[in-house]
PDB file of N, CA and C in Angstrom:
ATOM      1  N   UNK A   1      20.454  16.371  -1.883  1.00  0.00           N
ATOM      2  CA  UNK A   1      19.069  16.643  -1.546  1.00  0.00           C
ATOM      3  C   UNK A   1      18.402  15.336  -1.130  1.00  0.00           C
ATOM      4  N   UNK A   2      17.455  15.127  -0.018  1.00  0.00           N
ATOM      5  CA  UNK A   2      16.924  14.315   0.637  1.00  0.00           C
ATOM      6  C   UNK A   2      15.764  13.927  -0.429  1.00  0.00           C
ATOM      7  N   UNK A   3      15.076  12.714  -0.769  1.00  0.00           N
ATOM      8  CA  UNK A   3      14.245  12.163  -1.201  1.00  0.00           C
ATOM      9  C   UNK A   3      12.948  12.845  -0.910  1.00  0.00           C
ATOM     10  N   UNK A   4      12.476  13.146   0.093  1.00  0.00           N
ATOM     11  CA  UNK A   4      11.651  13.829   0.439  1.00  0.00           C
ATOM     12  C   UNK A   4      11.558  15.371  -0.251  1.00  0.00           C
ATOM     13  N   UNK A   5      12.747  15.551  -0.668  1.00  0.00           N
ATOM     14  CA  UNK A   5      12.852  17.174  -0.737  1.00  0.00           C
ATOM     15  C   UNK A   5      12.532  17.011  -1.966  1.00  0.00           C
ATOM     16  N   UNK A   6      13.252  16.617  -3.326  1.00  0.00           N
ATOM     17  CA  UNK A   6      13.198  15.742  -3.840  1.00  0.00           C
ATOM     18  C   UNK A   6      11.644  15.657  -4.837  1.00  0.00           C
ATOM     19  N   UNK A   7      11.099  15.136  -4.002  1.00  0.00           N
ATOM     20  CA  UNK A   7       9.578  14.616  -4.595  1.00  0.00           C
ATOM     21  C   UNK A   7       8.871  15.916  -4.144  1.00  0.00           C
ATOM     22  N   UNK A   8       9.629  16.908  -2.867  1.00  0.00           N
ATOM     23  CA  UNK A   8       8.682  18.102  -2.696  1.00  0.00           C
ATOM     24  C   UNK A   8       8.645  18.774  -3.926  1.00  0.00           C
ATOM     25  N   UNK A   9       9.761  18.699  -4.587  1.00  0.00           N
ATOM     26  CA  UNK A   9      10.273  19.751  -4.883  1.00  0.00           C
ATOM     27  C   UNK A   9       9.465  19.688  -6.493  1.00  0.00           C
ATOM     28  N   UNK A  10       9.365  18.207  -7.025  1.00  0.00           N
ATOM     29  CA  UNK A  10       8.941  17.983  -8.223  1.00  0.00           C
ATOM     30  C   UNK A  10       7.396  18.191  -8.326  1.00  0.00           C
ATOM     31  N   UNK A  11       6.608  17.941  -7.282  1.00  0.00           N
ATOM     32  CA  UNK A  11       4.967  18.261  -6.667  1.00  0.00           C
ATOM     33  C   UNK A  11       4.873  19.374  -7.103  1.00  0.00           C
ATOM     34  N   UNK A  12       5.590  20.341  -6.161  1.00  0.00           N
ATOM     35  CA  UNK A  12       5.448  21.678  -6.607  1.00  0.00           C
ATOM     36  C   UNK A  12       4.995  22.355  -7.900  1.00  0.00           C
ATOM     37  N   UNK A  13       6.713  21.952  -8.945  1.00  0.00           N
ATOM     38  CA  UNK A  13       6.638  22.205 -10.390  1.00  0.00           C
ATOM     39  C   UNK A  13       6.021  21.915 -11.235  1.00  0.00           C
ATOM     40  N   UNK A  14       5.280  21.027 -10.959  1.00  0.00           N
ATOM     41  CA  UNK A  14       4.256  20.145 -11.127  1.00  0.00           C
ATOM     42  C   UNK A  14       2.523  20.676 -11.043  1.00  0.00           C
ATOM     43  N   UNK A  15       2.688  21.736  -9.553  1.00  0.00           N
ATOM     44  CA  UNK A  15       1.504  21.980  -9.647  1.00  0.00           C
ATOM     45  C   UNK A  15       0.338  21.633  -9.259  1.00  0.00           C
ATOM     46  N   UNK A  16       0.999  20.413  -8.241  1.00  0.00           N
ATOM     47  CA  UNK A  16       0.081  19.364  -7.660  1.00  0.00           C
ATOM     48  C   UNK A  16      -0.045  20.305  -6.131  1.00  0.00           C
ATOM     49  N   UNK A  17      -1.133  20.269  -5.534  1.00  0.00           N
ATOM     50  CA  UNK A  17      -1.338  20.913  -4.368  1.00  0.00           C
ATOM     51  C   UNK A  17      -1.677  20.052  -3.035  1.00  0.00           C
ATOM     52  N   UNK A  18      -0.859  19.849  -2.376  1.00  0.00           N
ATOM     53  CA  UNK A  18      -1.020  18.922  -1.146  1.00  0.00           C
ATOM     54  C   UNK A  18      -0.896  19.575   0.112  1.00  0.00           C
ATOM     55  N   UNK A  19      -2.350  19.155   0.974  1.00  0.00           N
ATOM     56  CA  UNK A  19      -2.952  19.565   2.174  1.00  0.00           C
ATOM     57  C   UNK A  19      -1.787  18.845   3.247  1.00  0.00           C
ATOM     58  N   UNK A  20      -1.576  19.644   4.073  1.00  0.00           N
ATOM     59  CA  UNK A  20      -0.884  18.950   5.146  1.00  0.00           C
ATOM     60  C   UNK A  20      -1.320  17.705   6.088  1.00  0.00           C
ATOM     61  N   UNK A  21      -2.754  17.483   5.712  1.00  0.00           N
ATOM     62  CA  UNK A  21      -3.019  15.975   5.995  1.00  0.00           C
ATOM     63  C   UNK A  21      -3.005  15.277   4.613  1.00  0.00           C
ATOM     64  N   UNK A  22      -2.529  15.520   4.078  1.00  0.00           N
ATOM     65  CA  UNK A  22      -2.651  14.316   2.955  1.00  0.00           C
ATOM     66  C   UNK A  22      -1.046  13.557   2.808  1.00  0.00           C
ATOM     67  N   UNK A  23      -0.703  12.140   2.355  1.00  0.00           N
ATOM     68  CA  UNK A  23       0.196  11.512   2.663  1.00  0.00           C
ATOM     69  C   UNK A  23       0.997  12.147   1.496  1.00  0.00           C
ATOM     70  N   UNK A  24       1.966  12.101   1.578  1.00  0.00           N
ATOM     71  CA  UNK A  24       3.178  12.876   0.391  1.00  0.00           C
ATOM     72  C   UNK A  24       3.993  12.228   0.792  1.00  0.00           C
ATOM     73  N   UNK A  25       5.373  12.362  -0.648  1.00  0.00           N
ATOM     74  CA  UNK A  25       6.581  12.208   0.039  1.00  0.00           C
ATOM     75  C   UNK A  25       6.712  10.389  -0.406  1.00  0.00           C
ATOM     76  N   UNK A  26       7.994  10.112  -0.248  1.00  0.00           N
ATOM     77  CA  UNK A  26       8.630   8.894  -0.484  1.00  0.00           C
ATOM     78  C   UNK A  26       7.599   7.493   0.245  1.00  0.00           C
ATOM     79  N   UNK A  27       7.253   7.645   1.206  1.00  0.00           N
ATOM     80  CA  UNK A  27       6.296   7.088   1.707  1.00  0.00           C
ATOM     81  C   UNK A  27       4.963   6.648   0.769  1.00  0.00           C
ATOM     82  N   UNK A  28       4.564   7.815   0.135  1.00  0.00           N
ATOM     83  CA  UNK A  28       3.123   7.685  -0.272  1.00  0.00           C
ATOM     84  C   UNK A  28       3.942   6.972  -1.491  1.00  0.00           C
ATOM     85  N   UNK A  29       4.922   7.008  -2.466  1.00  0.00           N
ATOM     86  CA  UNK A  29       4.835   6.654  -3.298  1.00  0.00           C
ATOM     87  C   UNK A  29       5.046   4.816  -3.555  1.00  0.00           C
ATOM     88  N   UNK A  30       5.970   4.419  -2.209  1.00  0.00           N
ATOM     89  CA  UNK A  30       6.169   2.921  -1.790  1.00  0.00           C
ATOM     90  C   UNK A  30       4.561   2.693  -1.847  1.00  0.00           C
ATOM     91  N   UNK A  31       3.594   2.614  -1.170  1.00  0.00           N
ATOM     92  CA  UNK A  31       2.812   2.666  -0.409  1.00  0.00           C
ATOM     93  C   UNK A  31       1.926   2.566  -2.010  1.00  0.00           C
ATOM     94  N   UNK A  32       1.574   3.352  -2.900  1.00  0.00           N
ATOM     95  CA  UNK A  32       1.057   3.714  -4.323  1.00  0.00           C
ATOM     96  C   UNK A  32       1.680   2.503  -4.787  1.00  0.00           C
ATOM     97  N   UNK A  33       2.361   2.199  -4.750  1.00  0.00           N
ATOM     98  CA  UNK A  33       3.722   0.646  -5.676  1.00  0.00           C
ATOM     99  C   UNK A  33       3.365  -0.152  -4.930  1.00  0.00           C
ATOM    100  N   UNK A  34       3.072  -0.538  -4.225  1.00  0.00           N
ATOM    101  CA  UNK A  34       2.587  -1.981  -3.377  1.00  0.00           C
ATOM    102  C   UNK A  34       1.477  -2.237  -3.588  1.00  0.00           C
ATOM    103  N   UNK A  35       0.598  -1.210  -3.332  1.00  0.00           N
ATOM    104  CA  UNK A  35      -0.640  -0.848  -3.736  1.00  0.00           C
ATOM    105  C   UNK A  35      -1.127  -1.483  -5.308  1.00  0.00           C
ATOM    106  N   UNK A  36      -0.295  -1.096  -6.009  1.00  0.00           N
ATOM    107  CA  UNK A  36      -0.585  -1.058  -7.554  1.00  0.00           C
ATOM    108  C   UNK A  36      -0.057  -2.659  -7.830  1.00  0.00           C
ATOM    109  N   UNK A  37       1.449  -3.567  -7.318  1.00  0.00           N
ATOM    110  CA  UNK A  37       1.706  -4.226  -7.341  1.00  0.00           C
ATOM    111  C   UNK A  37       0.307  -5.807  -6.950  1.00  0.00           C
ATOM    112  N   UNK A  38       0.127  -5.411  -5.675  1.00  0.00           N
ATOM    113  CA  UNK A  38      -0.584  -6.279  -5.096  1.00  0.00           C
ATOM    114  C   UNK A  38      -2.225  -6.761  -6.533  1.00  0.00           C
ATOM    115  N   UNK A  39      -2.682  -5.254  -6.588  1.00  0.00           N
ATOM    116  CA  UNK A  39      -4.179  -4.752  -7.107  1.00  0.00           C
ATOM    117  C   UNK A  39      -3.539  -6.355  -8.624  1.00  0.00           C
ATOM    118  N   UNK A  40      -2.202  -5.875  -9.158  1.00  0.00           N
ATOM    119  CA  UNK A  40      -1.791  -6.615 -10.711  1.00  0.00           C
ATOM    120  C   UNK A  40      -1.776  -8.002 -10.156  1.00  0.00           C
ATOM    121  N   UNK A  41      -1.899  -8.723  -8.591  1.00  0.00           N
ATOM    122  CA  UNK A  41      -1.503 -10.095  -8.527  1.00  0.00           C
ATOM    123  C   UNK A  41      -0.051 -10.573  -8.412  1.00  0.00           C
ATOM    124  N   UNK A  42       0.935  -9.614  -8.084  1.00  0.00           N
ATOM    125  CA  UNK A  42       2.064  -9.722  -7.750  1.00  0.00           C
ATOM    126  C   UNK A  42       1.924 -10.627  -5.661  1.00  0.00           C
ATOM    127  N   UNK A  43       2.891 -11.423  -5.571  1.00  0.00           N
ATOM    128  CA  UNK A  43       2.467 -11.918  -4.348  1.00  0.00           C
ATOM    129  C   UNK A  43       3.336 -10.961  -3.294  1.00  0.00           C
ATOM    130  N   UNK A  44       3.465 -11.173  -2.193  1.00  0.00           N
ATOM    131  CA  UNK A  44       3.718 -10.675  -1.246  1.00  0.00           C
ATOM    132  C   UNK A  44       4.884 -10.796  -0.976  1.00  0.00           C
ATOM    133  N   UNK A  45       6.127 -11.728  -1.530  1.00  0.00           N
ATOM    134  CA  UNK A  45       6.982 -11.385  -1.413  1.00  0.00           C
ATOM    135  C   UNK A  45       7.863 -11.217  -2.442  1.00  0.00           C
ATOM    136  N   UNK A  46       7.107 -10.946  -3.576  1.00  0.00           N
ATOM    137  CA  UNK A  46       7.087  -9.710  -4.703  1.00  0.00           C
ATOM    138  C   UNK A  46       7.266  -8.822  -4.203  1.00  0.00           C
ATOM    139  N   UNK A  47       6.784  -7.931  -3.806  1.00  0.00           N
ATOM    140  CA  UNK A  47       6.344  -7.048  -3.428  1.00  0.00           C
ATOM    141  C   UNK A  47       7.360  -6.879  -2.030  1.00  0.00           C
ATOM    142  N   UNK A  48       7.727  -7.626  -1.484  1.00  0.00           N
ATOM    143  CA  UNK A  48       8.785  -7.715  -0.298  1.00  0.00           C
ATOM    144  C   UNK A  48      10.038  -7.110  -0.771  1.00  0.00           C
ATOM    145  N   UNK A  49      10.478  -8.059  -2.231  1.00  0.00           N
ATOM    146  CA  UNK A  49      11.734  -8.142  -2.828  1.00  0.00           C
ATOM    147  C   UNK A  49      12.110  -6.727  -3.244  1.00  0.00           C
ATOM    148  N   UNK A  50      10.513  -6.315  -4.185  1.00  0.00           N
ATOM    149  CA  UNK A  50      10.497  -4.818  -4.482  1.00  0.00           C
ATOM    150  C   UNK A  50      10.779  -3.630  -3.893  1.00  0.00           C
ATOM    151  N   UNK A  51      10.281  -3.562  -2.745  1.00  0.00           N
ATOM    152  CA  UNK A  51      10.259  -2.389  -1.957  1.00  0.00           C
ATOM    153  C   UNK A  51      11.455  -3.025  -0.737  1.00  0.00           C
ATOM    154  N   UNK A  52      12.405  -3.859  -0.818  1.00  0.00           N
ATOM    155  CA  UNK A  52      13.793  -4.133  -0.294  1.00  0.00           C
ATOM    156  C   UNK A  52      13.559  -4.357   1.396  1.00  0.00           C
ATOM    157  N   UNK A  53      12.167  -4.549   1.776  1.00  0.00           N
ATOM    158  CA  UNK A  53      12.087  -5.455   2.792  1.00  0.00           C
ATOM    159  C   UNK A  53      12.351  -6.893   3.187  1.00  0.00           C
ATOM    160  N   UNK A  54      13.362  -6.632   4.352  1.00  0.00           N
ATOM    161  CA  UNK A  54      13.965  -8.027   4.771  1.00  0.00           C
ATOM    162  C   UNK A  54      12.735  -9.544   5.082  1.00  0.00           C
ATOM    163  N   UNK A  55      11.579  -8.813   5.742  1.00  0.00           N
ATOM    164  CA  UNK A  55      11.189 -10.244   5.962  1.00  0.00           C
ATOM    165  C   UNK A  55       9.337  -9.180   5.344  1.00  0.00           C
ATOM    166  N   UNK A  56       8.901 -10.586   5.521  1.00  0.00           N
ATOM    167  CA  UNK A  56       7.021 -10.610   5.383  1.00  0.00           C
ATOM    168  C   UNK A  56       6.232  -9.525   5.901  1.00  0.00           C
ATOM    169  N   UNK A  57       6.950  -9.312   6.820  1.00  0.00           N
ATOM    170  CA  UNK A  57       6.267  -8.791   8.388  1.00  0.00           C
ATOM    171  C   UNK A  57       5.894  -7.343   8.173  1.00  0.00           C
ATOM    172  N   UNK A  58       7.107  -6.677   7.767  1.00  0.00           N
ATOM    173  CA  UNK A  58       6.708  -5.644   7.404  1.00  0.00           C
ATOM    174  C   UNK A  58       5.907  -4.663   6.003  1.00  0.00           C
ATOM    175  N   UNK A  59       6.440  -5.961   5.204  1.00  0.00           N
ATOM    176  CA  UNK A  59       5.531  -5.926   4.261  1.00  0.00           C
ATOM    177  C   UNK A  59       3.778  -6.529   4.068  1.00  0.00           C
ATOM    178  N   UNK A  60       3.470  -6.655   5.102  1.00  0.00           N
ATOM    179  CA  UNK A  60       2.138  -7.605   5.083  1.00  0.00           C
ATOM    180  C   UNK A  60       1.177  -6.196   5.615  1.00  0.00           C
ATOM    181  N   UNK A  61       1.626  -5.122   6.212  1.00  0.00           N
ATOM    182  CA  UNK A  61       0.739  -3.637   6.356  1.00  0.00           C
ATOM    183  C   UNK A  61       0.177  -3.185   5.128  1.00  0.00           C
ATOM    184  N   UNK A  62       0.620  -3.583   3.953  1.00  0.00           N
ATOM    185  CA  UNK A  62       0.023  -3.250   2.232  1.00  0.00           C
ATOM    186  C   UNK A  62      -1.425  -4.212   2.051  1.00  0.00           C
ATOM    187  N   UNK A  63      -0.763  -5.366   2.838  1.00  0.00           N
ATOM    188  CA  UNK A  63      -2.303  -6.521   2.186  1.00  0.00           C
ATOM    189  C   UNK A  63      -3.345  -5.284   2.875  1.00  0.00           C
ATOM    190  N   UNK A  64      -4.046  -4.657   3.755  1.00  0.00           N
ATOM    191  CA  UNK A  64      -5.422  -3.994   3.950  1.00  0.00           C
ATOM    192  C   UNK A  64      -5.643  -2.768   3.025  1.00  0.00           C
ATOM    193  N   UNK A  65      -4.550  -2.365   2.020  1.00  0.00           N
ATOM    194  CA  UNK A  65      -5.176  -1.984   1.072  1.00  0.00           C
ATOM    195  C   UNK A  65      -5.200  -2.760  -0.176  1.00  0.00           C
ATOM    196  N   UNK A  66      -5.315  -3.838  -0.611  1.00  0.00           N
ATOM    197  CA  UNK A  66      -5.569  -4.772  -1.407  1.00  0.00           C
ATOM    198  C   UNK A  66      -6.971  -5.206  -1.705  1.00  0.00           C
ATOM    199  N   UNK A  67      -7.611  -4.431  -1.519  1.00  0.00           N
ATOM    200  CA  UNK A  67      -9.322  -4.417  -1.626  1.00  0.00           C
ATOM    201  C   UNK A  67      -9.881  -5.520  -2.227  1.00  0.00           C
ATOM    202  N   UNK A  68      -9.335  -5.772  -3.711  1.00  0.00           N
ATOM    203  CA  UNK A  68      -9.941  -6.654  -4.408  1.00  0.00           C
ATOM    204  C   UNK A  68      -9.713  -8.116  -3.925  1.00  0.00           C
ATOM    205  N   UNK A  69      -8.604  -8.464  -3.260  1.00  0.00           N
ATOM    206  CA  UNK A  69      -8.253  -9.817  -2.677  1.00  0.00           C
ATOM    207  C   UNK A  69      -9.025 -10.038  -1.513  1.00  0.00           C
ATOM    208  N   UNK A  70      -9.428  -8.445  -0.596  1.00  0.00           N
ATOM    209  CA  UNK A  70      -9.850  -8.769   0.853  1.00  0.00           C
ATOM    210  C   UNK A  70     -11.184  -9.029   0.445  1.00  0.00           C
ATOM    211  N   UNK A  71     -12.106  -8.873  -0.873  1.00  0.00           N
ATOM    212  CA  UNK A  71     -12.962  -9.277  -1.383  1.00  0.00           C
ATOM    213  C   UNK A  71     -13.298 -10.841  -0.497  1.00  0.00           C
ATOM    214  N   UNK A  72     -12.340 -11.179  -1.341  1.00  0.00           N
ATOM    215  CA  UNK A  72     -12.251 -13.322  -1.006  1.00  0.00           C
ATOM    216  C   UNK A  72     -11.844 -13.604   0.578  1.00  0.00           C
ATOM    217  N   UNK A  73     -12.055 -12.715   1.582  1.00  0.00           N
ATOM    218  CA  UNK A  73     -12.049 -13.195   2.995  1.00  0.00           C
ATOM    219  C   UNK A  73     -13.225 -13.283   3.589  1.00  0.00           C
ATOM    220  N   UNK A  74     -14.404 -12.760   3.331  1.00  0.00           N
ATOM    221  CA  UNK A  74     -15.262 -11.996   3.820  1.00  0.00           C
ATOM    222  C   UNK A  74     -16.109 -12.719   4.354  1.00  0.00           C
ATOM    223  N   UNK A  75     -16.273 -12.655   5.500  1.00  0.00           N
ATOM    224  CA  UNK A  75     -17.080 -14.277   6.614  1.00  0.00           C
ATOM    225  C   UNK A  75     -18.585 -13.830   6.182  1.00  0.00           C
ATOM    226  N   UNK A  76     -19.845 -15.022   6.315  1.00  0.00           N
ATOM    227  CA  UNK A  76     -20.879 -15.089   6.262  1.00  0.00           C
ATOM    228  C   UNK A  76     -20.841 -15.007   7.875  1.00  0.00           C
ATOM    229  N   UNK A  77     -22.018 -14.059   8.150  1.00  0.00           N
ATOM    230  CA  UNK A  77     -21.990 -13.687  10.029  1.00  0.00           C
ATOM    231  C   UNK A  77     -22.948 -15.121  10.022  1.00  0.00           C
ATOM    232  N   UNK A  78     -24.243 -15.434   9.233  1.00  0.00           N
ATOM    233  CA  UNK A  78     -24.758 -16.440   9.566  1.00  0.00           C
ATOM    234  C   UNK A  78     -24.043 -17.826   9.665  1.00  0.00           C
ATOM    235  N   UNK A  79     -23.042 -18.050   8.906  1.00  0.00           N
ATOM    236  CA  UNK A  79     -22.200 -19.219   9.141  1.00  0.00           C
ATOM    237  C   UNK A  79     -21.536 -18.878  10.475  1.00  0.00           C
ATOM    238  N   UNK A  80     -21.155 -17.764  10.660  1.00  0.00           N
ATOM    239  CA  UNK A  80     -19.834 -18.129  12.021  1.00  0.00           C
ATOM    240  C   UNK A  80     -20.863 -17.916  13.148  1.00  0.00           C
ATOM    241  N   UNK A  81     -21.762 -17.142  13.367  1.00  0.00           N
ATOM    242  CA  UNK A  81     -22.824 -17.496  14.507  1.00  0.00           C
ATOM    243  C   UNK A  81     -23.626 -18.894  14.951  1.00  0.00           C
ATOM    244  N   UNK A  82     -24.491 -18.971  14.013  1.00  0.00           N
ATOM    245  CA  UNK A  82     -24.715 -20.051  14.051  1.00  0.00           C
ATOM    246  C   UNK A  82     -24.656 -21.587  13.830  1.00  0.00           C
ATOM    247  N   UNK A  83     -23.542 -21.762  13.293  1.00  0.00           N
ATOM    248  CA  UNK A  83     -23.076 -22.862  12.667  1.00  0.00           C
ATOM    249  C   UNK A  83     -22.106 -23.471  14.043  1.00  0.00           C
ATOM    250  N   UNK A  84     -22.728 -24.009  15.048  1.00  0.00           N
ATOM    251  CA  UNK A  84     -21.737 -24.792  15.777  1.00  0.00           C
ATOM    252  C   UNK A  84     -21.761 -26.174  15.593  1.00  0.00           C
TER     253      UNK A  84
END
């Protein structure tokens, strides 16, 4: 049985009800683990090693849900406008 089938199959028995736009499936749960990894301060290639990605690259699509870190990017518009 396929991974997908798998996690369908346990949703179900489960009782959990998922809309055909909503993310399911082996996907959502990487995606939930990176998620959860990043949120604890695990670094990025933590989180690389974890989910058995070869390089950064593809693991660096998780940092924009990392909310609390994208906190600490967040430009002042008055500094970058006017500040030449």
């Amino acid at each position: 049985m396929k991974d997908n089938n798998i996690i369908s199959k346990y949703t179900r028995e489960a009782g959990i009800s998922i809309t055909r736009d909503s993310r399911r499936g082996l996907h959502s749960l990487r995606h939930t683990l990176a998620g959860t990894l990043l949120e604890q301060g695990a670094s990025l290639n933590d989180v690389r090693n974890i989910l058995g990605h070869l390089n950064t690259k593809s693991t660096s699509q998780y940092l924009r849900i990392d909310y609390k870190n994208l906190k600490h990017c967040t430009l002042d518009p008055e500094e970058v406008f006017y500040n030449e």
